[in-house]
Protein backbone atom coordinates (compact mmCIF):
# COMPACT_ATOMS: atom_id res chain seq x y z
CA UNK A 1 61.68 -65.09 -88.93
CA UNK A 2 58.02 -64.86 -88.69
CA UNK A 3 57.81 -68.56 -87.09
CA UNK A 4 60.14 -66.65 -84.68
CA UNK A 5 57.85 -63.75 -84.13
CA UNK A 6 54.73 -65.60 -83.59
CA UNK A 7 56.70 -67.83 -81.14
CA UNK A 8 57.86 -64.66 -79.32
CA UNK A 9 54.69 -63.40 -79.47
CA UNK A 10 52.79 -66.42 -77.95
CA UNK A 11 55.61 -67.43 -75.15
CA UNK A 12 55.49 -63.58 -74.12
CA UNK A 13 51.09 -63.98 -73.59
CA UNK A 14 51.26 -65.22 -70.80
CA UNK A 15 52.97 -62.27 -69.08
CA UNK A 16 50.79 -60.18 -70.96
CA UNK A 17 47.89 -61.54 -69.07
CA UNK A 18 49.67 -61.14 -66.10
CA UNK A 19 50.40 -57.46 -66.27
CA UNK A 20 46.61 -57.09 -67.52
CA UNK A 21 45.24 -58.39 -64.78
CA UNK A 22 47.90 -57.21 -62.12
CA UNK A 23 47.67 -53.37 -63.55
CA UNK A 24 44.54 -53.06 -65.93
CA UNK A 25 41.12 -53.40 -64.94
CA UNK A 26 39.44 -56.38 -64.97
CA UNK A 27 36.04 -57.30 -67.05
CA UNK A 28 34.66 -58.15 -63.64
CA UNK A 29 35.51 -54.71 -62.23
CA UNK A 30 34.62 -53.01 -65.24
CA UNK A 31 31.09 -54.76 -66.01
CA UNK A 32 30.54 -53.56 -62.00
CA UNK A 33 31.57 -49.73 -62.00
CA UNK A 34 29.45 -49.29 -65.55
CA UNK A 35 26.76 -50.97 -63.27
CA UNK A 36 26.85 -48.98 -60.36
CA UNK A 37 27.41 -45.74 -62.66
CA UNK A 38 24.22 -46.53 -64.47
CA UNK A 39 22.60 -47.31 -60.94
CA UNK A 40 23.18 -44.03 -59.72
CA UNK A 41 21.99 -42.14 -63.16
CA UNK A 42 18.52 -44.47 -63.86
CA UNK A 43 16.96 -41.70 -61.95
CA UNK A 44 18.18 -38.78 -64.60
CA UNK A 45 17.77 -41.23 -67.88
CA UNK A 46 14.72 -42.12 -66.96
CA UNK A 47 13.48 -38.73 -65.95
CA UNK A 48 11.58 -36.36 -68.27
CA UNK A 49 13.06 -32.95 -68.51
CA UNK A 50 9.98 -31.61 -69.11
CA UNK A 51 7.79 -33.16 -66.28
CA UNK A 52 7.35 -30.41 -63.51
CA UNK A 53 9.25 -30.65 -60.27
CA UNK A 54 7.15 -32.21 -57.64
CA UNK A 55 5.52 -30.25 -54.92
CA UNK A 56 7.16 -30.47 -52.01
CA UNK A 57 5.59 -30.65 -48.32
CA UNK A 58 7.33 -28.56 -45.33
CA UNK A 59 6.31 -29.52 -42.00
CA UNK A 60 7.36 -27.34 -39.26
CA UNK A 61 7.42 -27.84 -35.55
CA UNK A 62 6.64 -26.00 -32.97
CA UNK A 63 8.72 -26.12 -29.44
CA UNK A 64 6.60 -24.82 -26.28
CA UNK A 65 8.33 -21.29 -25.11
CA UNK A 66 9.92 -22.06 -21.68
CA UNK A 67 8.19 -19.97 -19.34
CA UNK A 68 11.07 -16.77 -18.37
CA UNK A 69 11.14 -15.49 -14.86
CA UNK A 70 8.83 -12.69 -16.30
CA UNK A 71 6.34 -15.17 -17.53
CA UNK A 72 5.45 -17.06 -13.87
CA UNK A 73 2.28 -17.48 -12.52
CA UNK A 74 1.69 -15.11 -9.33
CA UNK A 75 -2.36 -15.19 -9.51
CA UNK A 76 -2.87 -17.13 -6.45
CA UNK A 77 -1.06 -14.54 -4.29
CA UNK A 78 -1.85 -11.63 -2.76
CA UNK A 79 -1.40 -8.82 -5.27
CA UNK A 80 -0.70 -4.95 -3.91
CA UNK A 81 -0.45 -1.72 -6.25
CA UNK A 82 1.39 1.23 -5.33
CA UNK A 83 0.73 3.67 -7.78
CA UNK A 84 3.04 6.81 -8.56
CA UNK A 85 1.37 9.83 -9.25
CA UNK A 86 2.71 13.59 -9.92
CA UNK A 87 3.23 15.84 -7.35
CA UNK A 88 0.16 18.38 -6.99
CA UNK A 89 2.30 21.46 -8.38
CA UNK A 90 3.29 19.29 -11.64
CA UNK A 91 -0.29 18.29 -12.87
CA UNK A 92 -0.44 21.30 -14.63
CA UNK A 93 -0.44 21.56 -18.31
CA UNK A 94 2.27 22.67 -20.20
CA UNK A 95 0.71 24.22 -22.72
CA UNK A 96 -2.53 26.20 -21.57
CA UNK A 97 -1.83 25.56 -17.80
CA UNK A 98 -4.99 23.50 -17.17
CA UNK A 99 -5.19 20.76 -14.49
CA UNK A 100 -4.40 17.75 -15.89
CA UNK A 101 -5.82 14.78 -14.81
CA UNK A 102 -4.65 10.78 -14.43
CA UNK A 103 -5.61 9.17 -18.01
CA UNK A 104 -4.22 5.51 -17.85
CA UNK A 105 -2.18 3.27 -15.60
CA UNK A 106 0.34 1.02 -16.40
CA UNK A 107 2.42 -1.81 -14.65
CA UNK A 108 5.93 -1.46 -15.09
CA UNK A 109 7.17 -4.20 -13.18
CA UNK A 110 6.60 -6.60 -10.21
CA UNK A 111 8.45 -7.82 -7.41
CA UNK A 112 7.86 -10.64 -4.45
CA UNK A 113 8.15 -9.26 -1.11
CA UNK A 114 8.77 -11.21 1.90
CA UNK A 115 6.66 -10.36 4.81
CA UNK A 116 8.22 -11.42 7.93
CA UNK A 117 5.86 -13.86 10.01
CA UNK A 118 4.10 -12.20 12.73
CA UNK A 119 3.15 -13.62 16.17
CA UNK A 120 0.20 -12.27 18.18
CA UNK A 121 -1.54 -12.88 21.36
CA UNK A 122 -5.09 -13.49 21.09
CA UNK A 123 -6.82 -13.22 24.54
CA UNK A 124 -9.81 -15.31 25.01
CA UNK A 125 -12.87 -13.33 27.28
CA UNK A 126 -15.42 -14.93 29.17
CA UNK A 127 -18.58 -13.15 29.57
CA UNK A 128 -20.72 -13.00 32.70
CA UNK A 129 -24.40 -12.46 33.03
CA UNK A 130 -26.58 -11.21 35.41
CA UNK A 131 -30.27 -10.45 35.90
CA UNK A 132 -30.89 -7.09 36.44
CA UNK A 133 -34.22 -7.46 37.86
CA UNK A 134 -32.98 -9.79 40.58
CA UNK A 135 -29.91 -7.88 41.45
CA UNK A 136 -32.60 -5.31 42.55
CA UNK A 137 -35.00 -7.12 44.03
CA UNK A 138 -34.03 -10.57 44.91
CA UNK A 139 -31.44 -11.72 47.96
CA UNK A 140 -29.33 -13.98 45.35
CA UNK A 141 -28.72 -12.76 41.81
CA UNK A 142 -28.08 -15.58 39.74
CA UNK A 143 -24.94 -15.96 37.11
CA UNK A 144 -24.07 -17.31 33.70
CA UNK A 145 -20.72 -17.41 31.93
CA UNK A 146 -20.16 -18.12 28.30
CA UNK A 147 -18.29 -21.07 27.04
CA UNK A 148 -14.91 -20.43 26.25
CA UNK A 149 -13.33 -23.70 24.10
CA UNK A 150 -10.70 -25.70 25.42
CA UNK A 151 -6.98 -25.29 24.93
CA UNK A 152 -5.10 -27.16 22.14
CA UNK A 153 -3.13 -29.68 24.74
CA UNK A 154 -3.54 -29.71 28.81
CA UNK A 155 -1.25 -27.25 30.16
CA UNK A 156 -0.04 -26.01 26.88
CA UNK A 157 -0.68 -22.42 27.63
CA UNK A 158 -0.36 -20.25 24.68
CA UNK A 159 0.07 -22.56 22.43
CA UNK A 160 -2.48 -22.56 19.42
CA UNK A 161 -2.90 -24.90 16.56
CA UNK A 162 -1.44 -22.34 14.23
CA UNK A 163 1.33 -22.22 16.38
CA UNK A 164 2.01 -26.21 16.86
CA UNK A 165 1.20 -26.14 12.89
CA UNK A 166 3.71 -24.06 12.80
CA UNK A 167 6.36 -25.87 14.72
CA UNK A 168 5.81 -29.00 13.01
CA UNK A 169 6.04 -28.02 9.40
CA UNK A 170 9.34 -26.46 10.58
CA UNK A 171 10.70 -29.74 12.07
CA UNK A 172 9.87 -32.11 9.89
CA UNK A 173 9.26 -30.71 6.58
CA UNK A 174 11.98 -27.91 6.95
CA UNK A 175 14.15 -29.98 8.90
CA UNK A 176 14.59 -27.11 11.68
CA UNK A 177 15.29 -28.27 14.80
CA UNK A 178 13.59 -27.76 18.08
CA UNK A 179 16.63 -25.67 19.47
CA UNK A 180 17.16 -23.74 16.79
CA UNK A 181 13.22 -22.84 16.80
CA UNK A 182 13.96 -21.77 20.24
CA UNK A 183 16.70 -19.31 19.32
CA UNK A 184 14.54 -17.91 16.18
CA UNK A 185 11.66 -16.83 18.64
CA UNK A 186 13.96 -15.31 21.17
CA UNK A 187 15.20 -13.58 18.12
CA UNK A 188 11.96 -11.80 17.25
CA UNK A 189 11.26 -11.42 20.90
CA UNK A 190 9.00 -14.08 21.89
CA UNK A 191 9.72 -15.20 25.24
CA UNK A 192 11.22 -18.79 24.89
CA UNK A 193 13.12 -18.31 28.70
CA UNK A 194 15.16 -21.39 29.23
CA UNK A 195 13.34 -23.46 26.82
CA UNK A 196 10.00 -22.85 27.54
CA UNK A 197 7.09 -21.57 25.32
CA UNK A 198 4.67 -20.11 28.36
CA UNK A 199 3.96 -23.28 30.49
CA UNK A 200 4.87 -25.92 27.60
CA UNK A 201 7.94 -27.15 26.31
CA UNK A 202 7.92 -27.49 22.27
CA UNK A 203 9.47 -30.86 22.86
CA UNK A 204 6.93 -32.14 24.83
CA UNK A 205 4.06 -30.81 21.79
CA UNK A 206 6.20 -33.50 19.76
């Protein structure tokens, strides 16, 4: 009977060994998940619960505030105040009836106003002289005339470099055509009859 057992016992081992290593864990796994389990807790066996917690080093950064639409830079135009003051009757005090008088100013906002351009004729005058002695007492009194500077193009008439400035920043940096520069100054009542500028087309300036 015991020969019996111990035969049982040995033929049956090697299904033993099968289930072991088909549903236990292996050695090799074993030996490996105590490593990695000691890995990960070196840093708290090996620390000393005593030993202060290290100082620790914040760095903050700073973004650049986008500048808002209250925040742009206007200095380089034109700047014009109107300032609101109380009504004559109403600078009186309420209390002992004095006059009161302005103290302080603030700016409570700003806005950009659009100032239509404006055309102008600018007349250029020649001045004559004369001698007055020899308009008395000589036959021929003689003249002089001032200079007077040429015109921008020959025959252009009215047309000044601000004007042809003008013209040309429209049509090429604006992209405005000729035509429709035509219409515009018709529109604010520059005469533009049939095309014409004074004596000079603004095709022929470009």
């Amino acid at each position: 009977m015991v020969q019996r057992a111990v035969q049982v016992t040995w033929d049956d081992r090697p299904n033993v060994i099968c289930s072991s290593k088909q549903f236990g864990p292996s050695s090799e796994k074993s030996v490996e998940l105590e490593e990695q389990t000691s890995l990960f807790n070196e840093p708290e066996t090996l620390a000393d619960p005593k030993a202060a917690e290290p100082d620790l080093e914040q760095i903050v950064y700073k973004r650049k505030k986008q500048a808002g639409k209250r925040e742009l830079d206007f200095s380089k135009l034109p700047t014009e105040q109107i300032v609101h003051e109380l009504p004559e009757g109403e600078q009186v005090c309420p209390v002992c009836g004095g006059k009161m008088h302005a103290c302080g100013h603030e700016v409570v906002r700003r806005e950009l106003r659009y100032v239509p351009a404006q055309y102008k004729i600018v007349e250029h005058v020649q001045t004559a002289y004369s001698c007055r002695n020899c308009e008395k007492n000589a036959l021929a009194t003689p003249m002089k005339k001032s200079e007077v500077p040429a015109g921008l193009l020959p025959g252009s008439g009215i047309v000044s470099p601000s004007l042809l400035a003008h013209i040309l920043n429209n049509k090429y940096a604006l992209a405005l055509p000729l035509y429709r520069q035509e219409q515009e100054f018709q529109r604010i009542g520059v005469p533009a009859d049939n095309g014409k500028l004074g004596d000079r087309h603004p095709r022929e300036m470009v």
